[in-house]
Protein backbone atom coordinates (compact mmCIF):
# COMPACT_ATOMS: atom_id res chain seq x y z
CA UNK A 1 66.85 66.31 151.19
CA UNK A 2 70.45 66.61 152.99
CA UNK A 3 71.80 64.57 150.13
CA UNK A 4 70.37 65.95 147.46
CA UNK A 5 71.71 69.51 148.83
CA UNK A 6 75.30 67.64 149.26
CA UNK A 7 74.92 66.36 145.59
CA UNK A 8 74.21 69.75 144.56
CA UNK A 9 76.90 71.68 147.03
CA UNK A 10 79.50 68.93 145.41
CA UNK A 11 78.59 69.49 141.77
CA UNK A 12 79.33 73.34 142.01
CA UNK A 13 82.52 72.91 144.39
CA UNK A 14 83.87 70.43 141.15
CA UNK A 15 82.46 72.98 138.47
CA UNK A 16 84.46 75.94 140.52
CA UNK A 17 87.74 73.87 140.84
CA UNK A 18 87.36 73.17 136.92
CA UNK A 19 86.55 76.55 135.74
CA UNK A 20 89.92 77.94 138.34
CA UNK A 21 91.99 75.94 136.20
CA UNK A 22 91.98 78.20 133.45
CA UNK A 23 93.22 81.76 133.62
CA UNK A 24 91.03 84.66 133.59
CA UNK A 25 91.95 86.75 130.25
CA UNK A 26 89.61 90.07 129.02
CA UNK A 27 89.76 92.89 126.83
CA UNK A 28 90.40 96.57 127.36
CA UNK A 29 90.68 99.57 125.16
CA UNK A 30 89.31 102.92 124.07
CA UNK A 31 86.37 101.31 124.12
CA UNK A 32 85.60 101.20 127.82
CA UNK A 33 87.66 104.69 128.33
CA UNK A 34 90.64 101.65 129.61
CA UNK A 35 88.17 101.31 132.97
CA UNK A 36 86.55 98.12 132.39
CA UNK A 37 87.47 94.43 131.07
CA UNK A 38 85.51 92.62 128.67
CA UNK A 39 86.04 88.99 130.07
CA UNK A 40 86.83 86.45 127.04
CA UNK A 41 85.35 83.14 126.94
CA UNK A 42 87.61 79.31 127.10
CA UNK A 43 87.23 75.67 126.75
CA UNK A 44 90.48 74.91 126.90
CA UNK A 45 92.28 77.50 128.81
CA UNK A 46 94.67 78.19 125.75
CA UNK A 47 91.61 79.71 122.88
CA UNK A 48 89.90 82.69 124.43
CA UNK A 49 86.85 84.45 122.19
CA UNK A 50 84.37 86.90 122.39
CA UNK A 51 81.54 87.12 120.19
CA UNK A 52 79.77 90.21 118.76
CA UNK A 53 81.98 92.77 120.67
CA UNK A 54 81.14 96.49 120.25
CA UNK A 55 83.78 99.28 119.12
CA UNK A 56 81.48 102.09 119.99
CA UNK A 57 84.84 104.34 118.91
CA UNK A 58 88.17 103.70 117.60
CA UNK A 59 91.20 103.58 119.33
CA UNK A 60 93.83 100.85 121.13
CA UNK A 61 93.10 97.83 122.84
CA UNK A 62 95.06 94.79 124.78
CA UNK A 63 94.57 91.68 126.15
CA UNK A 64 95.19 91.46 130.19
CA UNK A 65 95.61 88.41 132.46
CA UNK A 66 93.99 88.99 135.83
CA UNK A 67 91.87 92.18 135.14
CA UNK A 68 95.42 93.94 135.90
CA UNK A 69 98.55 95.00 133.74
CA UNK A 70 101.42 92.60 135.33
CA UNK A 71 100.31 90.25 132.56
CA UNK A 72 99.09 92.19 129.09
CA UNK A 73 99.93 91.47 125.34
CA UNK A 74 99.76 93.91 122.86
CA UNK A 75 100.76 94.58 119.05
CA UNK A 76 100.62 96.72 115.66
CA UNK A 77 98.26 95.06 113.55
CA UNK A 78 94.84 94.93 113.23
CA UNK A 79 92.96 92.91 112.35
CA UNK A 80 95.26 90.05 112.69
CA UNK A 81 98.38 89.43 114.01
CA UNK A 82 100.70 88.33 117.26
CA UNK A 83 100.68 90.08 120.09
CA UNK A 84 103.50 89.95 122.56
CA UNK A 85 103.79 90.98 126.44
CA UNK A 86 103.75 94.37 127.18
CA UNK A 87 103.41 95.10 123.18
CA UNK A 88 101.72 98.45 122.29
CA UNK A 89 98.11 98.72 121.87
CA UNK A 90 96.09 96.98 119.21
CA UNK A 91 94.52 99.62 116.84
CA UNK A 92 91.03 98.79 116.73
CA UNK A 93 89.10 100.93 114.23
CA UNK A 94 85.04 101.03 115.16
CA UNK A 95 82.61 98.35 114.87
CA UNK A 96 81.32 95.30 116.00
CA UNK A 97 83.90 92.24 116.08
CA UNK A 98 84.40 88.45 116.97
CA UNK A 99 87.59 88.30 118.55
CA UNK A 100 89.79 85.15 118.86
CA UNK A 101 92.82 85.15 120.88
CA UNK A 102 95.65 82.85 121.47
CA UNK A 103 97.13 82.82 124.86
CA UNK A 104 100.41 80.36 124.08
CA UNK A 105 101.05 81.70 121.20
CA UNK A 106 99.56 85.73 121.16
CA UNK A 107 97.72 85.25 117.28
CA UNK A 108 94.56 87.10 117.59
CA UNK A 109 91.84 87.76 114.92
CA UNK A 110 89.29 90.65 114.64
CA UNK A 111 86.23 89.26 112.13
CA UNK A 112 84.04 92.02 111.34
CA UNK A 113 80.07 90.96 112.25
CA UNK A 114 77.73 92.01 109.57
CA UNK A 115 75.04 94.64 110.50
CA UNK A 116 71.49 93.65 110.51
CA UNK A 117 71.42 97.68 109.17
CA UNK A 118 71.07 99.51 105.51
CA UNK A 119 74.06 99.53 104.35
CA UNK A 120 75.28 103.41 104.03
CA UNK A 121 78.59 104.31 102.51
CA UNK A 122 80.23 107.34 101.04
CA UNK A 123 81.66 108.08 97.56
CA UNK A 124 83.58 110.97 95.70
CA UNK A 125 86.20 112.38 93.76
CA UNK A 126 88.53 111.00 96.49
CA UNK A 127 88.09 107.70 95.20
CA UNK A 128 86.93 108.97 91.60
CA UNK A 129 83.64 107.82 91.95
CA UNK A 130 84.07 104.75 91.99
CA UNK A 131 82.92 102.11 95.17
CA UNK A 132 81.24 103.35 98.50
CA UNK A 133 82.94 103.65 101.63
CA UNK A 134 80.88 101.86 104.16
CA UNK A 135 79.78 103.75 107.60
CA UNK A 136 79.70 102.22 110.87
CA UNK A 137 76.24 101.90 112.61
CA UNK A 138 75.25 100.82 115.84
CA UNK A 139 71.67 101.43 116.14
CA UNK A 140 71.07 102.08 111.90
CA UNK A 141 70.01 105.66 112.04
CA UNK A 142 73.45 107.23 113.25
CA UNK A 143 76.25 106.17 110.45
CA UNK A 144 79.92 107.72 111.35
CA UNK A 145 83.34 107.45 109.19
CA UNK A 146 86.15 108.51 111.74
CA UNK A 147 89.09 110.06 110.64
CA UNK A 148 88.97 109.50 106.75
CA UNK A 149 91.14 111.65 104.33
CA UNK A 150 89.45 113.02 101.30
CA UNK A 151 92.19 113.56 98.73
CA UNK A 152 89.82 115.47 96.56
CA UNK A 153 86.50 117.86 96.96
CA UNK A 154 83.03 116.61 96.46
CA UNK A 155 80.93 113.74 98.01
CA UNK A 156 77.69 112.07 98.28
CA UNK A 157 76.12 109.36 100.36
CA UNK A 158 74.42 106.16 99.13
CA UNK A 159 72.91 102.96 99.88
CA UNK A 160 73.66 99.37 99.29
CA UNK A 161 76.97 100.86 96.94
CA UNK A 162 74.45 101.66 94.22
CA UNK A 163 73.02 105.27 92.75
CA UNK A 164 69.32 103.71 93.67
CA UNK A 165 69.34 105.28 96.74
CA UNK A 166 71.35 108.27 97.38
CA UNK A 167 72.05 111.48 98.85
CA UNK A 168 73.63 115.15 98.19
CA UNK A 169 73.62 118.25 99.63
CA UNK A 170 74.38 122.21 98.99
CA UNK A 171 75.95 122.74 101.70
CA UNK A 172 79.58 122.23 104.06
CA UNK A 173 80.21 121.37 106.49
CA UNK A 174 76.91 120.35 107.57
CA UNK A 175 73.14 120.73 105.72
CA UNK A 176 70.41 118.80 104.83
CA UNK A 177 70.75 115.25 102.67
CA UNK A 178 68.88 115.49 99.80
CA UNK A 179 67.76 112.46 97.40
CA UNK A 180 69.91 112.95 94.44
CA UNK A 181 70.58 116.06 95.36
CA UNK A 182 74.23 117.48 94.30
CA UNK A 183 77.50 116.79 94.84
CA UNK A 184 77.97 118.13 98.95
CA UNK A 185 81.00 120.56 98.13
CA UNK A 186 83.30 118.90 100.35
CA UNK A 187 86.89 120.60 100.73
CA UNK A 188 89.53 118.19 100.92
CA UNK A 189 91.35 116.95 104.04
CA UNK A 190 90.69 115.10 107.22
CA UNK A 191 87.16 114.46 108.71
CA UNK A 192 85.31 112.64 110.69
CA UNK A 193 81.79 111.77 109.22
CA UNK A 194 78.25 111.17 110.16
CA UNK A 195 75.02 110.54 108.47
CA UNK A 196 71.50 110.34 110.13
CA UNK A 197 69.76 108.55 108.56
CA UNK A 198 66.28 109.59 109.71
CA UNK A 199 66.70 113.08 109.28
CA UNK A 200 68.44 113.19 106.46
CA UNK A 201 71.17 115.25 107.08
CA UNK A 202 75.42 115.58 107.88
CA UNK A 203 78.41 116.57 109.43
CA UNK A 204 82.22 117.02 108.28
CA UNK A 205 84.24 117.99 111.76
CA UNK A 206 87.86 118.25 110.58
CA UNK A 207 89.93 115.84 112.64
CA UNK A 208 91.58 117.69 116.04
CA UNK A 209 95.23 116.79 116.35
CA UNK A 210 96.40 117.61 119.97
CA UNK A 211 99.45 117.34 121.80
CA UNK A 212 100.10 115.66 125.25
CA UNK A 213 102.53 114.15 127.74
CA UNK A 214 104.09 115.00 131.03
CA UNK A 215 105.83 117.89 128.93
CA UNK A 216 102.97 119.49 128.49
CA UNK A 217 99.92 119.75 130.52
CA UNK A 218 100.16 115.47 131.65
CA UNK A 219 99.15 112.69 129.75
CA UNK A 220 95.34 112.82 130.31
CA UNK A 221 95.55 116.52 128.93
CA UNK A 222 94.78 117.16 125.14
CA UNK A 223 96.26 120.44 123.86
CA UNK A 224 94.42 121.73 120.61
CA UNK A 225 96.56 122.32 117.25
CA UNK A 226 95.03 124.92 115.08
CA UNK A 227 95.18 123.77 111.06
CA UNK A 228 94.05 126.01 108.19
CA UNK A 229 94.71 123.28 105.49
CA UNK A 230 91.65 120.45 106.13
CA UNK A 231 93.85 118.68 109.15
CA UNK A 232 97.25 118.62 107.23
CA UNK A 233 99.62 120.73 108.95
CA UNK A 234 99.15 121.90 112.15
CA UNK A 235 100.79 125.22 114.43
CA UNK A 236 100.55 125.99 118.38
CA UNK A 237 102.26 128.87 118.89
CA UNK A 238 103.86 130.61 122.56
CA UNK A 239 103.63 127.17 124.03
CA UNK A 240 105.45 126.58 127.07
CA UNK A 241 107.18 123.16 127.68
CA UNK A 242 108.68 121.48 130.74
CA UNK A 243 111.13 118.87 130.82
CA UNK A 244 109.71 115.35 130.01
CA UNK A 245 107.78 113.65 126.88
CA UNK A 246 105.14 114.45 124.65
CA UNK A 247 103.31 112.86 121.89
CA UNK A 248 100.58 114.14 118.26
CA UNK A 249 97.38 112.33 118.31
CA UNK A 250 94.40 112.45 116.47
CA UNK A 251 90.72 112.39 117.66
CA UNK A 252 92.60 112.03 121.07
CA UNK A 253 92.41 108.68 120.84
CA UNK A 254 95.72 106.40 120.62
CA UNK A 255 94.58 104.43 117.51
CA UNK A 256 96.52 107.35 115.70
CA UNK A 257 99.47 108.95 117.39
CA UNK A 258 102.97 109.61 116.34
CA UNK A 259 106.56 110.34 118.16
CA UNK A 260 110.31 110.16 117.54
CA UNK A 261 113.31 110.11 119.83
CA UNK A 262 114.55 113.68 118.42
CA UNK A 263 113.77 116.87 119.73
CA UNK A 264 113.63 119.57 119.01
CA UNK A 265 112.90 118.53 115.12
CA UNK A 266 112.31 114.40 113.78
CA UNK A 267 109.54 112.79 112.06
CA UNK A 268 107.17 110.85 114.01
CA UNK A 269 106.03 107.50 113.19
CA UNK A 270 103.08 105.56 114.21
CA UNK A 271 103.16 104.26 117.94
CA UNK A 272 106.50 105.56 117.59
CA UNK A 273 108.58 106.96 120.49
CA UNK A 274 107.55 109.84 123.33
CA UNK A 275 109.62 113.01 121.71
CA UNK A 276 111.52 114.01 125.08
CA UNK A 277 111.18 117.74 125.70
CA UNK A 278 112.84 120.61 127.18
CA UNK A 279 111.86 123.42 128.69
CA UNK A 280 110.80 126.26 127.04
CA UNK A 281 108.39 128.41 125.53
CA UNK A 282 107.96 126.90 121.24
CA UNK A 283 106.76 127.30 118.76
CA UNK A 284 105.11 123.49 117.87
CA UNK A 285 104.51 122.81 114.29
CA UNK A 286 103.27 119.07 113.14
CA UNK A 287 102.71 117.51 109.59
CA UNK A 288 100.43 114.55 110.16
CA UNK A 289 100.97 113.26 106.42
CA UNK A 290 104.75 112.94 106.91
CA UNK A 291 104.98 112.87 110.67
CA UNK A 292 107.41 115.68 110.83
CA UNK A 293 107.50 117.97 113.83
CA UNK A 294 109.55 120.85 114.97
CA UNK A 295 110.07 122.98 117.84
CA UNK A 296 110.98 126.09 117.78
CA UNK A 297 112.11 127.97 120.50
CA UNK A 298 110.32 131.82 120.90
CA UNK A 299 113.92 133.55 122.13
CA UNK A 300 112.60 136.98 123.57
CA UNK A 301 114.81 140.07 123.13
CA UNK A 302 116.48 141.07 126.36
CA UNK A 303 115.78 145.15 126.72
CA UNK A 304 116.50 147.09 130.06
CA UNK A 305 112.88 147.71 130.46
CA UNK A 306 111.19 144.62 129.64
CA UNK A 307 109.93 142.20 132.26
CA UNK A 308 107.17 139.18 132.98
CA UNK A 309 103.68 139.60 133.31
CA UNK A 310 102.61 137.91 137.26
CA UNK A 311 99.43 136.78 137.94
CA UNK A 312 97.97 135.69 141.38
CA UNK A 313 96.47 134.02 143.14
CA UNK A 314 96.98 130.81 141.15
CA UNK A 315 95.26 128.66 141.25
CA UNK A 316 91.85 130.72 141.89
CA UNK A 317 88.26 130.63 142.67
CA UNK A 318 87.36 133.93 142.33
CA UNK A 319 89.82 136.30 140.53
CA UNK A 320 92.97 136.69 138.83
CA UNK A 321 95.19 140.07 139.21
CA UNK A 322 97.83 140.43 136.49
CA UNK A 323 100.58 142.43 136.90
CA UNK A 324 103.70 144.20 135.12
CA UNK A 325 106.26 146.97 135.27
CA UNK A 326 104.87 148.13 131.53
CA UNK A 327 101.61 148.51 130.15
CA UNK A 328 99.74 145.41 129.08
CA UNK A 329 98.34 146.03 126.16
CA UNK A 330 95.73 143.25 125.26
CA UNK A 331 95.07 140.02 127.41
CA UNK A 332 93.61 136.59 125.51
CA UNK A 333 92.17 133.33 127.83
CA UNK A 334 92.14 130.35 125.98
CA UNK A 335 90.84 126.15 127.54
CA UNK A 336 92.60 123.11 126.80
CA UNK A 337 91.10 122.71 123.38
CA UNK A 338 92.16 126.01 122.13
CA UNK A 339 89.07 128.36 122.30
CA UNK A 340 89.00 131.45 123.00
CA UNK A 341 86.87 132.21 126.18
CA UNK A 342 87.91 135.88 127.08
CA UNK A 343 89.69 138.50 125.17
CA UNK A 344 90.22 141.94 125.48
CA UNK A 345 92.11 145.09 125.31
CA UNK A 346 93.88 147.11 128.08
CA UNK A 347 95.57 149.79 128.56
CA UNK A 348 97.05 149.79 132.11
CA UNK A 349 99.84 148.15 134.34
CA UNK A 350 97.49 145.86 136.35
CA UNK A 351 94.13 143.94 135.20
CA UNK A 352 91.70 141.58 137.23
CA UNK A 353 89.40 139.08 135.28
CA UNK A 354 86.38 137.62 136.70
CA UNK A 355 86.70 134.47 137.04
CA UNK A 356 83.63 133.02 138.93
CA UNK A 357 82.07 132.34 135.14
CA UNK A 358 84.75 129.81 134.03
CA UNK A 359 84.59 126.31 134.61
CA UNK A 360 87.15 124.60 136.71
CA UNK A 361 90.05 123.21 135.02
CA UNK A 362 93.24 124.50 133.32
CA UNK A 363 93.16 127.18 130.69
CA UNK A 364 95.80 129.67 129.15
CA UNK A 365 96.54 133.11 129.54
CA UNK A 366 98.24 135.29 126.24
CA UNK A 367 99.48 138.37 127.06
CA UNK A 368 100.75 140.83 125.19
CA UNK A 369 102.17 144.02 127.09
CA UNK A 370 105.50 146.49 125.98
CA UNK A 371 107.79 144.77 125.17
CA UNK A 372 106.84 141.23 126.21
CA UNK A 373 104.36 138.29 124.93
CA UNK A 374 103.97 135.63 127.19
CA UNK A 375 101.80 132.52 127.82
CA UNK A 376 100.93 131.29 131.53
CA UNK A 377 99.18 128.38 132.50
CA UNK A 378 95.99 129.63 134.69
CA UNK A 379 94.22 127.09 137.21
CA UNK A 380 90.54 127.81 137.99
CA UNK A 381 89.33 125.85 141.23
């Protein structure tokens, strides 16, 4: 008995002094929110895989040494190419993937797994009619298309890339799918897609392009950019900067982001630089199809009997009083993704909103009273 458990004792101390010969390398990306490693699997200490990985959404990923970011490699491409140390994140769009990766050398591979699912695409005048755009599903009811541009109105869905099976609608940008119904009257521009497949029915939500960085409201903090062309070009007016760095993203996700080195006007490339910023109060216009961007400062007029709007206390729990030397005339609160939660009209040289019924977090008071629009940041706690 006492041998046999020093047999067995010695077998896993030589199995543990084997398997701490070879460094411990993983995955992280978008698709564990960057708070969890995927650990990758070696033979040889130099070829590291992973098998039948899930991309629940799209977005960047790197390879880490160590569970920690002293040792990382990154890159560009996708779904090949050669990562380097402390190279920018791997754009990974969503899916399921067996992923190779080269230690020595930094080559890496994403292979696409086929799904065990119907096969569910999406066709149009975009790509004049002509092959199906496949959909990503996980489970094969839920079928999503993230962040496509349609160049041209009117779609349908359909299986197996073939007019057998298919689907319109009447309606946009959501209905019912109906077997060979009609063309769904799509208006062209950015969207991401999804298709259920048991109901049947849709969705078209235009793409969000935010702003963020420690020039704004911090790097975890997406700022909403209103568009009224399908996702195109995009305008955040009375905006007020601070000194620092800011990036454009879409789907707030850092698969697709854009910056520059110029400021206050440049075009922004892919994974490019973070625009520095000064402070200010802009307006922020972007052009996600050429990457250009421009800041524009608001310059108020300087008249003897103009002067700022205060609020207090701020942060809050309860209440916030807002204050001026003129009337305020009309008072807007907007959150972090740019909708409206309170607006109203005054007439009267001090207000107090309620504000027990918001949610805690950061939102955005516009003001407009004689003589003076402003912006101020507002803190509910």
């Amino acid at each position: 008995m006492i041998k046999k458990l020093l047999l067995t004792l010695l077998l896993f101390f030589n199995a543990s002094i084997v398997l701490a010969q070879f460094d411990n390398i993983s995955i992280i990306g978008q698709f564990t929110n960057w708070n969890a490693d995927v650990p990758m699997n070696t033979t040889d200490g130099i070829t590291y895989t992973l098998t039948s990985q899930n991309f629940a959404v799209s977005g960047g990923a790197k390879f880490r040494k160590d569970n920690n970011w002293d040792t990382n490699w990154g890159s560009t491409t996708f779904p090949s190419g050669t990562a380097s140390q402390g190279g920018q994140d791997i754009p990974v769009p969503m899916g399921t993937y067996d992923i190779v990766f080269n230690k020595d050398t930094g080559t890496y591979t994403f292979t696409t797994v086929a799904s065990q699912f119907d096969n569910i695409g999406i066709i149009g005048a975009f790509n004049e009619w002509t092959e199906s755009i496949q959909m990503v599903t996980f489970d094969g009811i839920l079928y999503t298309l993230d962040d496509f541009q349609f160049t041209a109105n009117n779609v349908k869905f359909r299986k197996d890339n073939s007019w057998d099976v298919n689907w319109g609608g009447n309606t946009f940008p959501s209905g019912e799918a109906i077997p060979n119904g009609g063309d769904i009257p799509l208006t062209s521009g950015f969207y991401n897609v999804a298709f259920n497949y048991s109901g049947p029915n849709y969705s078209f939500i235009q793409v969000p392009v935010t702003i963020l960085g420690n020039g704004a409201q911090g790097w975890e903090t997406d700022i909403a950019m209103p568009s009224t062309d399908g996702g195109v070009t995009f305008l955040l007016e009375n905006f007020t900067l601070s000194n620092g760095f800011v990036k454009f993203r879409a789907n707030g996700s850092w698969a697709r982001n854009w910056g520059s080195a110029d400021f206050p006007s440049g075009v922004g490339s892919q994974n490019g630089a973070d625009i520095p910023t000064t402070s200010g109060l802009y307006n922020i216009s972007f052009n996600r199809l050429t990457g250009a961007y421009n800041f524009e400062e608001v310059l108020n007029v300087v008249e003897t009997n103009k002067s700022e709007v205060k609020v207090y206390p701020n942060p809050t729990r309860n209440v916030w009083s807002f204050s001026n030397n003129n009337t305020i005339e009309s008072l807007e609160i907007v959150d972090v993704t740019g909708k409206i939660v309170y607006s109203n009209l005054f007439n009267a040289y001090e207000i107090s909103i309620d504000a027990t019924n918001f949610s805690n977090g950061i939102y955005f008071a516009k003001i407009k009273a004689e003589n003076v629009n402003q912006t101020i940041k507002l803190v509910r706690n």
